[in-house]
Protein backbone atom coordinates (compact mmCIF):
# COMPACT_ATOMS: atom_id res chain seq x y z
CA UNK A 1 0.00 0.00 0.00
CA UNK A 2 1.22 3.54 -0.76
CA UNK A 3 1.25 5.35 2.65
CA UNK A 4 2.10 9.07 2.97
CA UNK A 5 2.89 10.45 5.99
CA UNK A 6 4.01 13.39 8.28
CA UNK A 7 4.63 14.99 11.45
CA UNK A 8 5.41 18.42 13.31
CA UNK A 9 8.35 18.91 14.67
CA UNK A 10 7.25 16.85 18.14
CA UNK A 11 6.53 13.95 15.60
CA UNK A 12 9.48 14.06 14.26
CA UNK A 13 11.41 10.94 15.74
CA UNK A 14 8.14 8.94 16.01
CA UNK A 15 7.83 9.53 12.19
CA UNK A 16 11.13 8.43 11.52
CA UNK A 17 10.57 5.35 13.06
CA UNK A 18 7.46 4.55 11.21
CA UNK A 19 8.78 5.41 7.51
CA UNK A 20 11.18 2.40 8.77
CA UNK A 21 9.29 0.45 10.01
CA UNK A 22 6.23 1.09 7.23
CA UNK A 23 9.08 0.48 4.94
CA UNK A 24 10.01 -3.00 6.11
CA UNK A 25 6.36 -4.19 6.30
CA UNK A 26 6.81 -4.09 2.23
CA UNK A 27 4.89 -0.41 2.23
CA UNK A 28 5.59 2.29 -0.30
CA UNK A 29 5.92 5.08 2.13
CA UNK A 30 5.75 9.50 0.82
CA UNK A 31 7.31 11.59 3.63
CA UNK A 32 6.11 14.66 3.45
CA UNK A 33 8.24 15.69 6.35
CA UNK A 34 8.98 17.68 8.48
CA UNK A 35 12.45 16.87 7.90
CA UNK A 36 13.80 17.97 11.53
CA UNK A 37 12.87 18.72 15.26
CA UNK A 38 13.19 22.68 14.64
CA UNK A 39 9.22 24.31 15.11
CA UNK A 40 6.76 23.97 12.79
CA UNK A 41 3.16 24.52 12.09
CA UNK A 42 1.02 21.31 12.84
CA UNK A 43 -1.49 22.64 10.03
CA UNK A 44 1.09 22.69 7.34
CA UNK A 45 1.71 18.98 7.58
CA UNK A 46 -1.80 17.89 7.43
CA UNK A 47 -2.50 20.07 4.46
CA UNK A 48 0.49 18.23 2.39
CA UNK A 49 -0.96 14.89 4.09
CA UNK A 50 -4.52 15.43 3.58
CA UNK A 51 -3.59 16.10 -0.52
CA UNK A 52 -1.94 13.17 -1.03
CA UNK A 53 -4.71 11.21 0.27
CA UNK A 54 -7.76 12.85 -1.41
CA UNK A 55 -5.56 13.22 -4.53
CA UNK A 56 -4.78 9.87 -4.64
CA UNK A 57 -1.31 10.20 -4.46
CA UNK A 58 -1.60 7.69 -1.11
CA UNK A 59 -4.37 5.35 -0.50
CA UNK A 60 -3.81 5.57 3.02
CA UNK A 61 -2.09 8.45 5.64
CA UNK A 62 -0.36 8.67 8.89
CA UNK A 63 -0.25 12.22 10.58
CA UNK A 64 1.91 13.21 13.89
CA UNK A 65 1.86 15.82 16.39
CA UNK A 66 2.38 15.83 20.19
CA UNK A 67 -0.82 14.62 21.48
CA UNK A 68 -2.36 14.30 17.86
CA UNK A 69 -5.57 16.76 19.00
CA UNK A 70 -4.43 19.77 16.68
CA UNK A 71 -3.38 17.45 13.51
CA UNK A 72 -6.61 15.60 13.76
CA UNK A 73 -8.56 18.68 14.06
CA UNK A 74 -6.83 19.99 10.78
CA UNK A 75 -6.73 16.76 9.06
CA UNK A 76 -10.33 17.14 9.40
CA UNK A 77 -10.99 20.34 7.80
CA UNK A 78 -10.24 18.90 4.70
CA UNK A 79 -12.16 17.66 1.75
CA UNK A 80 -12.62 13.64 1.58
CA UNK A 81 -10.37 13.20 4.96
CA UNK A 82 -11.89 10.97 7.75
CA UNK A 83 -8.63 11.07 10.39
CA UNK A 84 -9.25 9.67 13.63
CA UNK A 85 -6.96 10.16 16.90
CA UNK A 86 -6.10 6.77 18.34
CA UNK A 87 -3.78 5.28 20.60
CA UNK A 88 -4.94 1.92 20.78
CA UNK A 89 -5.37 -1.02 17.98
CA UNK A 90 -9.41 -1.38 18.23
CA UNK A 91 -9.82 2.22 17.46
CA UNK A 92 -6.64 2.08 15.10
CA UNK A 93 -8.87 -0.75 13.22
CA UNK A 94 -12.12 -0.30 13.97
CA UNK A 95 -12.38 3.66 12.48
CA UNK A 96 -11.20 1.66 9.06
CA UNK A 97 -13.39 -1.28 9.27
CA UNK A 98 -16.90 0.78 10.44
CA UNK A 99 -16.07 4.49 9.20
CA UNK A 100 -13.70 4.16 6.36
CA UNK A 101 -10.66 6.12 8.18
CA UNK A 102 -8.01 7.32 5.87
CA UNK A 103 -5.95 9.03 7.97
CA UNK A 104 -4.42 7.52 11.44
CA UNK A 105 -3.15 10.14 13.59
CA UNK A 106 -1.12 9.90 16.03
CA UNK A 107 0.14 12.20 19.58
CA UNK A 108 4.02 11.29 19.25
CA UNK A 109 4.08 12.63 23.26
CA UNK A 110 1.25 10.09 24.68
CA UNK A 111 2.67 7.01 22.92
CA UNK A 112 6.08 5.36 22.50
CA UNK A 113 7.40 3.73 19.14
CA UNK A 114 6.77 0.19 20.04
CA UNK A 115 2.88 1.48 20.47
CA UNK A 116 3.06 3.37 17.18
CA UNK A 117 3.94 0.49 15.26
CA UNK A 118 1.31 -1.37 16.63
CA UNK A 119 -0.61 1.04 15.57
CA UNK A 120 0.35 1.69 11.88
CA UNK A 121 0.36 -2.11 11.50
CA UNK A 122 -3.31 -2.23 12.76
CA UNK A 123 -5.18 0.98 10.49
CA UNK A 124 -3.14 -0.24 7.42
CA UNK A 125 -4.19 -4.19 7.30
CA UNK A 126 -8.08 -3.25 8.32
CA UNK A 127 -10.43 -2.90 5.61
CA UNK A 128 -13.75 -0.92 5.19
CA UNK A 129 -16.25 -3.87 5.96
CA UNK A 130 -18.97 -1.85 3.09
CA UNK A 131 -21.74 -3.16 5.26
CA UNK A 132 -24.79 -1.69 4.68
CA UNK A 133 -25.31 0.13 7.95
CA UNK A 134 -21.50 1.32 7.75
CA UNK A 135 -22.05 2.87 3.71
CA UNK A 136 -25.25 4.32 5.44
CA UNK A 137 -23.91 6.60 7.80
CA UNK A 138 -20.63 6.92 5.98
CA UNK A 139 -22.84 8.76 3.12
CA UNK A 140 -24.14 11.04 6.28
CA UNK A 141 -20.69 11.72 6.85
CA UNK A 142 -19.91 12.75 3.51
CA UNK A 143 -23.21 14.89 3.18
CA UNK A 144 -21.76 17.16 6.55
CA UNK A 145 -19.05 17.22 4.53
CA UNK A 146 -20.70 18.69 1.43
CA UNK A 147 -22.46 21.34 3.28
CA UNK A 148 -19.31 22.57 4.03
């Protein structure tokens, strides 16, 4: 699976980790940075993120901050996005299987690397179930969505 992802500068090492790690699980990973600890703008990441996922340049996206609130909040401004903050593997899963998440992110300063991977591992090998109840309010989703 083609994965983009990116991280502040507090998500930096976490997302280091993960394009590794991604990497050996046989992923085709797109950093879109940030490329070093030195302060950045949260929102400027999930733009680049949030792109490359609704343009189809990844099927699937991984977004970092410290505690993953203000990425997830921005992630979710945008068009076609459905991120969802979790730090553990149900939710990590679960928002794929029932609500069709695209976007996993993550708060680098509320869980460790070994968590993290656990993590990646368990929002990229879920799969939308398309049961009828789940397309249902998915579509409701995407009609708050549309009235922008």
């Amino acid at each position: 699976m083609r994965v983009a992802i990116a991280s502040d500068h507090a998500g930096f090492k976490l997302k280091q980790d993960l394009v590794g790690y991604l990497g050996e699980l046989g992923h085709k990973v797109v950093d879109l940075g940030t490329n070093s600890e030195d302060p950045v703008d949260y929102p400027d990441y999930a733009v680049a993120l949030g792109d490359a996922v609704s343009g189809g340049t990844a099927e699937r996206g991984i977004l970092i901050c410290g505690s993953g609130v203000g990425a997830s909040v921005a992630a979710n401004k945008l068009k076609g996005i459905r991120a969802g903050i979790c730090h553990d593997t149900y939710s990590a899963h679960q928002g794929v299987e029932h609500d069709d998440m695209n976007v996993l992110v993550l708060g680098a300063r509320v869980i460790g690397p070994a968590l993290g991977r656990e993590l990646a591992a368990a929002f990229l090998h879920a799969k939308f179930s398309g049961e009828e109840r789940h397309v249902r309010r998915l579509n409701k989703v995407k009609a708050l969505e549309a009235r922008g």
